[in-house]
C-alpha atoms as a PDB file:
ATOM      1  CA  UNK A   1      13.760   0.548  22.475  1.00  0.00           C
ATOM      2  CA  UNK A   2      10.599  -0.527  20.229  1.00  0.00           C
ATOM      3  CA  UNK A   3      10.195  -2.050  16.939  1.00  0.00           C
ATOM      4  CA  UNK A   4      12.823  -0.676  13.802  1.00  0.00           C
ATOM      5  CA  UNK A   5      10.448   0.744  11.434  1.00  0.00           C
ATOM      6  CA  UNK A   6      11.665   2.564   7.844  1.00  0.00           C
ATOM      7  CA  UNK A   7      10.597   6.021   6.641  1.00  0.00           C
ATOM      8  CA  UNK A   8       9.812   6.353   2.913  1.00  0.00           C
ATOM      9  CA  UNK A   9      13.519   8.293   2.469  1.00  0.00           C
ATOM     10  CA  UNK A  10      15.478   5.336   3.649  1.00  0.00           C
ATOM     11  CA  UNK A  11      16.034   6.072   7.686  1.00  0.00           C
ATOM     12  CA  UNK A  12      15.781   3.333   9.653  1.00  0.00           C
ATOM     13  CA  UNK A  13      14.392   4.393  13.469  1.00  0.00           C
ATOM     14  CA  UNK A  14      13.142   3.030  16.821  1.00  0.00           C
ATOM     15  CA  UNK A  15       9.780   3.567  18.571  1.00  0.00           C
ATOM     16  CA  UNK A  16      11.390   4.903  21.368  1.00  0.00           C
ATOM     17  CA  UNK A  17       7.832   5.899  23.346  1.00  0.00           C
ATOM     18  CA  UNK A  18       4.111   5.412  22.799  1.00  0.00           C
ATOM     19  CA  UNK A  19       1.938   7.308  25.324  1.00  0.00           C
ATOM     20  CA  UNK A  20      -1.863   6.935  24.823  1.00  0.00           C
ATOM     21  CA  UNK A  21      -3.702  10.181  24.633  1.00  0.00           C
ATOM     22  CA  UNK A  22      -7.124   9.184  23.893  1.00  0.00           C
ATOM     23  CA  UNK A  23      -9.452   5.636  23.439  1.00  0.00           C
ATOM     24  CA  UNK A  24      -8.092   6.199  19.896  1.00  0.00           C
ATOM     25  CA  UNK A  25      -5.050   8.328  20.046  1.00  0.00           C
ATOM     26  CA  UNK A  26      -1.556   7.495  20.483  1.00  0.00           C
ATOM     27  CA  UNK A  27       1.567   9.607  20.480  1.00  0.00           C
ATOM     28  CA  UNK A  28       4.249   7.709  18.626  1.00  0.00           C
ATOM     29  CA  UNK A  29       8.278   9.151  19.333  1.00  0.00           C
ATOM     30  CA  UNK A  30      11.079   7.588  17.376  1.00  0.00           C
ATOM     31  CA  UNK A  31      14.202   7.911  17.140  1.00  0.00           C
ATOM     32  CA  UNK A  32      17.567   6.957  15.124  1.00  0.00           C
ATOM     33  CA  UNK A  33      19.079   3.980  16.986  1.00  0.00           C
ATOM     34  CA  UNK A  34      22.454   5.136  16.915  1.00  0.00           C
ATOM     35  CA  UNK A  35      21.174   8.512  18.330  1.00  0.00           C
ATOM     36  CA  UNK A  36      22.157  10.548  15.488  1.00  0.00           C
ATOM     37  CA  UNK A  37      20.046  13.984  14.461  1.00  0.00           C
ATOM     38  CA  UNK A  38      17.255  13.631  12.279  1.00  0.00           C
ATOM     39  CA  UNK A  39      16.633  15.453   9.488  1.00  0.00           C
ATOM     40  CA  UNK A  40      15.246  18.751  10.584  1.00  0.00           C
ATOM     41  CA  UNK A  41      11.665  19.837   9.017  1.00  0.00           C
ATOM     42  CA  UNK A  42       9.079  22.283   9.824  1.00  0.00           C
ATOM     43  CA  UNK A  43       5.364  22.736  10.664  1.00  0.00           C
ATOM     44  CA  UNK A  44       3.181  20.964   7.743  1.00  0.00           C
ATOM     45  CA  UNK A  45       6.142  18.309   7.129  1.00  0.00           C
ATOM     46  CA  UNK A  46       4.615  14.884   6.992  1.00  0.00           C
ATOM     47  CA  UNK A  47       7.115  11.386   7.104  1.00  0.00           C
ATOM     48  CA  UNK A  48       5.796   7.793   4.811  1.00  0.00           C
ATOM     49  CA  UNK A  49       6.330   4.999   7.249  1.00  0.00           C
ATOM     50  CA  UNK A  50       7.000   1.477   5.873  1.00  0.00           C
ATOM     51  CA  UNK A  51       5.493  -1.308   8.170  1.00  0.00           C
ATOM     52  CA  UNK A  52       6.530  -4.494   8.381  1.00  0.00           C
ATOM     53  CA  UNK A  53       3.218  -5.468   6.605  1.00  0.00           C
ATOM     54  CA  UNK A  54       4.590  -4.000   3.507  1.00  0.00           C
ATOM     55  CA  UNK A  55       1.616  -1.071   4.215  1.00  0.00           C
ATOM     56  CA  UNK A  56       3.179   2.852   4.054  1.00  0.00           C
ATOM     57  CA  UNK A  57       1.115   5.665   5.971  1.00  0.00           C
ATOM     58  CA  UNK A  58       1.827   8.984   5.967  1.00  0.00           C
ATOM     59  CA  UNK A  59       1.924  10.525   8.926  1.00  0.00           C
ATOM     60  CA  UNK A  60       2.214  14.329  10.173  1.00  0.00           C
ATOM     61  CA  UNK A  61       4.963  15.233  12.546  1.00  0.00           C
ATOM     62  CA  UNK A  62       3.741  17.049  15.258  1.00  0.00           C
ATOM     63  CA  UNK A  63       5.739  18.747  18.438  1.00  0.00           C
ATOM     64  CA  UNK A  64       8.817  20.797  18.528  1.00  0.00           C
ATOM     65  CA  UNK A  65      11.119  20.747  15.440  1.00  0.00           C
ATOM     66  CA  UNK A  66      13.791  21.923  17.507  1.00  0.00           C
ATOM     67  CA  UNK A  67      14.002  18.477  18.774  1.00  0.00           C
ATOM     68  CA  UNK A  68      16.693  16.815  16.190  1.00  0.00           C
ATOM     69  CA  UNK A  69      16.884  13.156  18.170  1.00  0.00           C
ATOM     70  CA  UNK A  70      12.853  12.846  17.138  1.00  0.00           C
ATOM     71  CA  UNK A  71      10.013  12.820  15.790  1.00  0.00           C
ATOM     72  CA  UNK A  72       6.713  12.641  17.114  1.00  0.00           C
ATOM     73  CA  UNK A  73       3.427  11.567  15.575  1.00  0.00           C
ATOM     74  CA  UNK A  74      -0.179  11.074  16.351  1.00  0.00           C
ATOM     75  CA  UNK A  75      -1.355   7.750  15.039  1.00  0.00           C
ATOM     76  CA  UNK A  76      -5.412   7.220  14.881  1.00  0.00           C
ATOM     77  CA  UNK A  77      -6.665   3.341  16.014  1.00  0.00           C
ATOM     78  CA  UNK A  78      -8.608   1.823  13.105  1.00  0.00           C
END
């Protein structure tokens, strides 16, 4: 397991996989360390990462929401 990182609503989860789909592209899945279900959502639903910078990002969830051990994300290089 990755990194703990915090979304804006208090869950703490693991990078569990980063697979690099483009130069500039990555595909970010995380997951709750204990392996609990996340909170469901539905197409257009967006999470607020914290970093350990102190930065938060927003971030779209992307893939299947049927999925309740993840959630996936598409992070841009800049």
């Amino acid at each position: 397991m990755g990194p703990h990182i915090s979304l804006a609503d208090g869950i703490d989860v693991v990078v569990d996989s980063v697979r690099q789909l483009t130069p500039d592209v990555a595909e970010i899945r995380v997951t709750d360390p204990s392996g609990a279900p996340l909170p469901p959502w539905q197409p257009g639903s967006h999470i607020e990462v914290g970093l350990p910078s102190g930065i938060t990002r927003q971030y779209s969830l992307c893939g299947s929401g049927s999925d309740e051990r993840s959630y996936t994300i598409g992070v841009l290089r800049q």
